[in-house]
Protein backbone atom coordinates (compact mmCIF):
# COMPACT_ATOMS: atom_id res chain seq x y z
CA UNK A 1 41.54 52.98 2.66
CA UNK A 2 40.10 51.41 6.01
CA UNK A 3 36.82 51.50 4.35
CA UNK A 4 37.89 49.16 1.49
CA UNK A 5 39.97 47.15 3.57
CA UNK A 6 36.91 46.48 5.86
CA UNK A 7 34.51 45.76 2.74
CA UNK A 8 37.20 43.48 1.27
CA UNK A 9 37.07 41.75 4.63
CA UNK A 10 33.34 41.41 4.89
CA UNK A 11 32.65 40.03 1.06
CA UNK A 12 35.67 37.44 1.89
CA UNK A 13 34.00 36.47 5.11
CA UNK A 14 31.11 35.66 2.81
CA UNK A 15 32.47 33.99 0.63
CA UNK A 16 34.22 31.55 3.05
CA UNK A 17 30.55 31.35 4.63
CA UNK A 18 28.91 30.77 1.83
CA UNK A 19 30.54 30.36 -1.25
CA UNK A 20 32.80 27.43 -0.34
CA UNK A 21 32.04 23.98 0.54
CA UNK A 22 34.05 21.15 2.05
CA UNK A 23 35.77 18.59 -0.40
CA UNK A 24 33.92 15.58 0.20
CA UNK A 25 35.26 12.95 2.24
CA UNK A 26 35.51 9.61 0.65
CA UNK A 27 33.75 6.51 2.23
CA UNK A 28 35.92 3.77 3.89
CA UNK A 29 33.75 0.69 3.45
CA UNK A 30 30.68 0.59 0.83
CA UNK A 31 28.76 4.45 1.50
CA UNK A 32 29.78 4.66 5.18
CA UNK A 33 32.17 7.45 6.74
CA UNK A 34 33.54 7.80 10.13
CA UNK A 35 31.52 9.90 12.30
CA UNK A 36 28.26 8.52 10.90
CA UNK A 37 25.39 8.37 12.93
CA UNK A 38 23.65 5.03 13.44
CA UNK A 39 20.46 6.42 11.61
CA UNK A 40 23.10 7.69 8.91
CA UNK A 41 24.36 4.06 8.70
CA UNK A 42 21.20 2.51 8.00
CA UNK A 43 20.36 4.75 5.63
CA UNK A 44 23.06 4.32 3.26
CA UNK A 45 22.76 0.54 3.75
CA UNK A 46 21.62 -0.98 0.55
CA UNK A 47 20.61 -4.49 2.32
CA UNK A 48 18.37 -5.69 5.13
CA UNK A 49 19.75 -5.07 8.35
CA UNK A 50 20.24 -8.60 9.79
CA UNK A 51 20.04 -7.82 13.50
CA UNK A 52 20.75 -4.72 15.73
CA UNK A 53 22.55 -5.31 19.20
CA UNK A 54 22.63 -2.20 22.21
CA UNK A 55 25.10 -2.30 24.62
CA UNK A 56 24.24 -0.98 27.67
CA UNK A 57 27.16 -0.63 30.90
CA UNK A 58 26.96 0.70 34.48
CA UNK A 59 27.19 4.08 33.72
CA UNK A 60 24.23 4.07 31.52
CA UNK A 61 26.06 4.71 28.69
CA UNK A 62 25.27 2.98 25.52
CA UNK A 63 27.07 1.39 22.22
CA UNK A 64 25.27 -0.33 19.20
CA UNK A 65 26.01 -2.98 16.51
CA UNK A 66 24.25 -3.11 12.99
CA UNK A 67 25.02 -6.49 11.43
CA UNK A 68 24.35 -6.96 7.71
CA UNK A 69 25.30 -9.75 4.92
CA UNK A 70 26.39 -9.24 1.16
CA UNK A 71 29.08 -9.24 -1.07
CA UNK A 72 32.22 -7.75 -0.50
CA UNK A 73 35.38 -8.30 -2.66
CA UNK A 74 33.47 -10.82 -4.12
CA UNK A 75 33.30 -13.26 -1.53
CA UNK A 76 29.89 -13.27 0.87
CA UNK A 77 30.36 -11.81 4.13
CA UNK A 78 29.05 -10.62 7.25
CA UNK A 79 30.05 -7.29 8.71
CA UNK A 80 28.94 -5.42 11.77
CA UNK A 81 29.03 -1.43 11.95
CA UNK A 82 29.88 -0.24 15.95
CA UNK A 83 28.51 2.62 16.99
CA UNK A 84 30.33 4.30 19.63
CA UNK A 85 29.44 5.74 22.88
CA UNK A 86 29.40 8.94 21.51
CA UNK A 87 26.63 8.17 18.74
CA UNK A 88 29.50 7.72 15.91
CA UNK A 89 30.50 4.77 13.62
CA UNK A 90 34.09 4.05 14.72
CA UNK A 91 34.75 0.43 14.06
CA UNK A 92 33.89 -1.91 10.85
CA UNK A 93 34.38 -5.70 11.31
CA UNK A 94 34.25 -8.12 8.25
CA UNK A 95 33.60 -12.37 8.41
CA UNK A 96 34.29 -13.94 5.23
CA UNK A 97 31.53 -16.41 5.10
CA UNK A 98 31.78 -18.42 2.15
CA UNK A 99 32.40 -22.02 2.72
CA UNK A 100 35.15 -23.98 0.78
CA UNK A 101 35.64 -27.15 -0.31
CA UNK A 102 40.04 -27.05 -0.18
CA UNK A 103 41.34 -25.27 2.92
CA UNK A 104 43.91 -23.74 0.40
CA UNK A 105 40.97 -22.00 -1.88
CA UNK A 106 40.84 -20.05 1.94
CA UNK A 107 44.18 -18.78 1.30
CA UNK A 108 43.66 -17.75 -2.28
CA UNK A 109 40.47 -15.42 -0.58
CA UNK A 110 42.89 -14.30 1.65
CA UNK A 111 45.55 -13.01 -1.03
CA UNK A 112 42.89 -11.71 -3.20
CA UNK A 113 41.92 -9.43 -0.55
CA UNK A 114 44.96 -8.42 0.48
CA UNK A 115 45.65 -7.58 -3.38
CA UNK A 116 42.65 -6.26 -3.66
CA UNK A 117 43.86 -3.41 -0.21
CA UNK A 118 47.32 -2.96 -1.74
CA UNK A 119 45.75 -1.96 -5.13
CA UNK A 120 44.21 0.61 -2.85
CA UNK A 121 45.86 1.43 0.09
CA UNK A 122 49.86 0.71 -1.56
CA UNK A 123 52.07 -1.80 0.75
CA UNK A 124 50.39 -2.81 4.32
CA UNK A 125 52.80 -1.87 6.95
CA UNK A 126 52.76 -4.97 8.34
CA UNK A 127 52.84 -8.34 6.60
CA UNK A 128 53.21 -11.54 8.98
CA UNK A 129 53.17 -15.13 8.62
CA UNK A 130 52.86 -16.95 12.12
CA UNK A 131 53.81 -20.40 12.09
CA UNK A 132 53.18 -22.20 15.78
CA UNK A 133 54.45 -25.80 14.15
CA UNK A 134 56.64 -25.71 11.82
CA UNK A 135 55.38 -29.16 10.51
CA UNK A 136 54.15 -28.12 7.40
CA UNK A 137 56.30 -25.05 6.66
CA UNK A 138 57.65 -24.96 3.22
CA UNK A 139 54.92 -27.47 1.83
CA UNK A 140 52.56 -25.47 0.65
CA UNK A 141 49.81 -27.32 -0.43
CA UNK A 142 49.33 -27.86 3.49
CA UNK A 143 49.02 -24.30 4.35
CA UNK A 144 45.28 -24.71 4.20
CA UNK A 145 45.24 -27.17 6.69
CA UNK A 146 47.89 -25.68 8.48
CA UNK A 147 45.53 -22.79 9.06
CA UNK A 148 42.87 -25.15 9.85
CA UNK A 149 44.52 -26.95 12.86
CA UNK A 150 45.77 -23.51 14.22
CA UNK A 151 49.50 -24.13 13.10
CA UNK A 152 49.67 -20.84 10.31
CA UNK A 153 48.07 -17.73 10.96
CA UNK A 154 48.31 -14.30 8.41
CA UNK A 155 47.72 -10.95 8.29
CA UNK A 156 48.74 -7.69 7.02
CA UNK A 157 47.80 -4.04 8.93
CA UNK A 158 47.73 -0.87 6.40
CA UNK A 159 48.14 2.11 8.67
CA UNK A 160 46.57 5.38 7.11
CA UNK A 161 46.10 8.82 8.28
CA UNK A 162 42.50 8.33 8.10
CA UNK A 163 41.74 4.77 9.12
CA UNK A 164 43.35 1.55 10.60
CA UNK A 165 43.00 -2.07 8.14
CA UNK A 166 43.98 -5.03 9.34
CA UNK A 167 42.79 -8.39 7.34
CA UNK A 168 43.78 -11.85 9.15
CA UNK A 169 44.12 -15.72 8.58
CA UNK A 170 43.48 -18.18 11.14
CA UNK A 171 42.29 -21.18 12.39
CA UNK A 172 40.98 -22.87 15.71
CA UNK A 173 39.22 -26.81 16.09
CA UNK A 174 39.08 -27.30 12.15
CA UNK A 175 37.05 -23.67 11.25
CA UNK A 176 39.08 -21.13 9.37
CA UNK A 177 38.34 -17.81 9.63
CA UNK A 178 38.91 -14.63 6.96
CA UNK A 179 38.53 -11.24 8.56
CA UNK A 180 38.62 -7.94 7.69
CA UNK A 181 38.93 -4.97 10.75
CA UNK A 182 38.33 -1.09 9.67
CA UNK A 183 38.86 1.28 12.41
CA UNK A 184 39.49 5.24 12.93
């Protein structure tokens, strides 16, 4: 009876070895995962890596940026993979690029996106509307340049087991900018 119990033991120990392989993860932006190396990053890059930046502090230890362009969502962007100390990709950061001719085609971008997150992600946990003037509140067809003069500000913040997404609104000396931040 020991006998089988041990054998039964051993060809199950196998089989877990062996026999059985971990359900894949799924990627969080484009083909990258967390964890992923900064040769792993590149690799699974399917454009031109625009620049690389190493950060280097007292203690010698080091961090690195990988900065490509493309299309995401549909709009052009830039994003920047960081690298942590550690060797692993930890943080992705998104800037909406595309230039537009109506401040208010901004905020269309902006719900897009976030339409585009809920679709996957369900409801963001957070969902804000800043107003520092209320000058224009209410009138919507100046929200654009609301956001422009730094008045409006948005963003929403999905918090998931696996990952951190927060997409923002905002505006500072007549540029708007659309962001996207992915963290673990």
């Amino acid at each position: 009876m020991r006998r089988v119990f041990f054998l039964c033991m051993a060809v199950l120990s196998l089989a877990l070895l062996f026999g059985c392989e971990s359900t894949p993860k799924e990627p969080v932006f484009r083909n990258v995962y967390w964890g992923m190396t900064e040769d792993e990053v590149k690799e699974s890059e399917t454009v031109p890596l625009l620049f690389e930046d190493l950060i280097t502090t007292d203690t010698k230890s080091k961090a690195n940026t990988l900065q490509y362009s493309d299309t995401v969502f549909d709009t052009y962007c830039t994003f920047r993979y960081y690298i942590n100390r550690e060797g692993e990709l930890d943080n992705i950061k998104i800037d909406f690029t595309q230039p537009r001719e109506d401040n208010n085609d901004y905020l269309d971008d902006y719900e897009k996106l976030k339409q585009t997150l809920i679709s996957l992600y369900g409801k963001p946990s957070s969902d804000k509307e800043n107003w520092y003037m209320d000058s224009k509140k209410g009138k919507e067809e100046f929200y654009g340049q609301a956001v422009e003069n730094g008045e409006l500000s948005l963003s929403c913040t999905w918090r998931l087991d696996e990952m951190r997404i927060k997409i923002s609104l905002s505006g500072h000396d007549q540029q708007i900018s659309l962001r996207g931040d992915f963290s673990d």
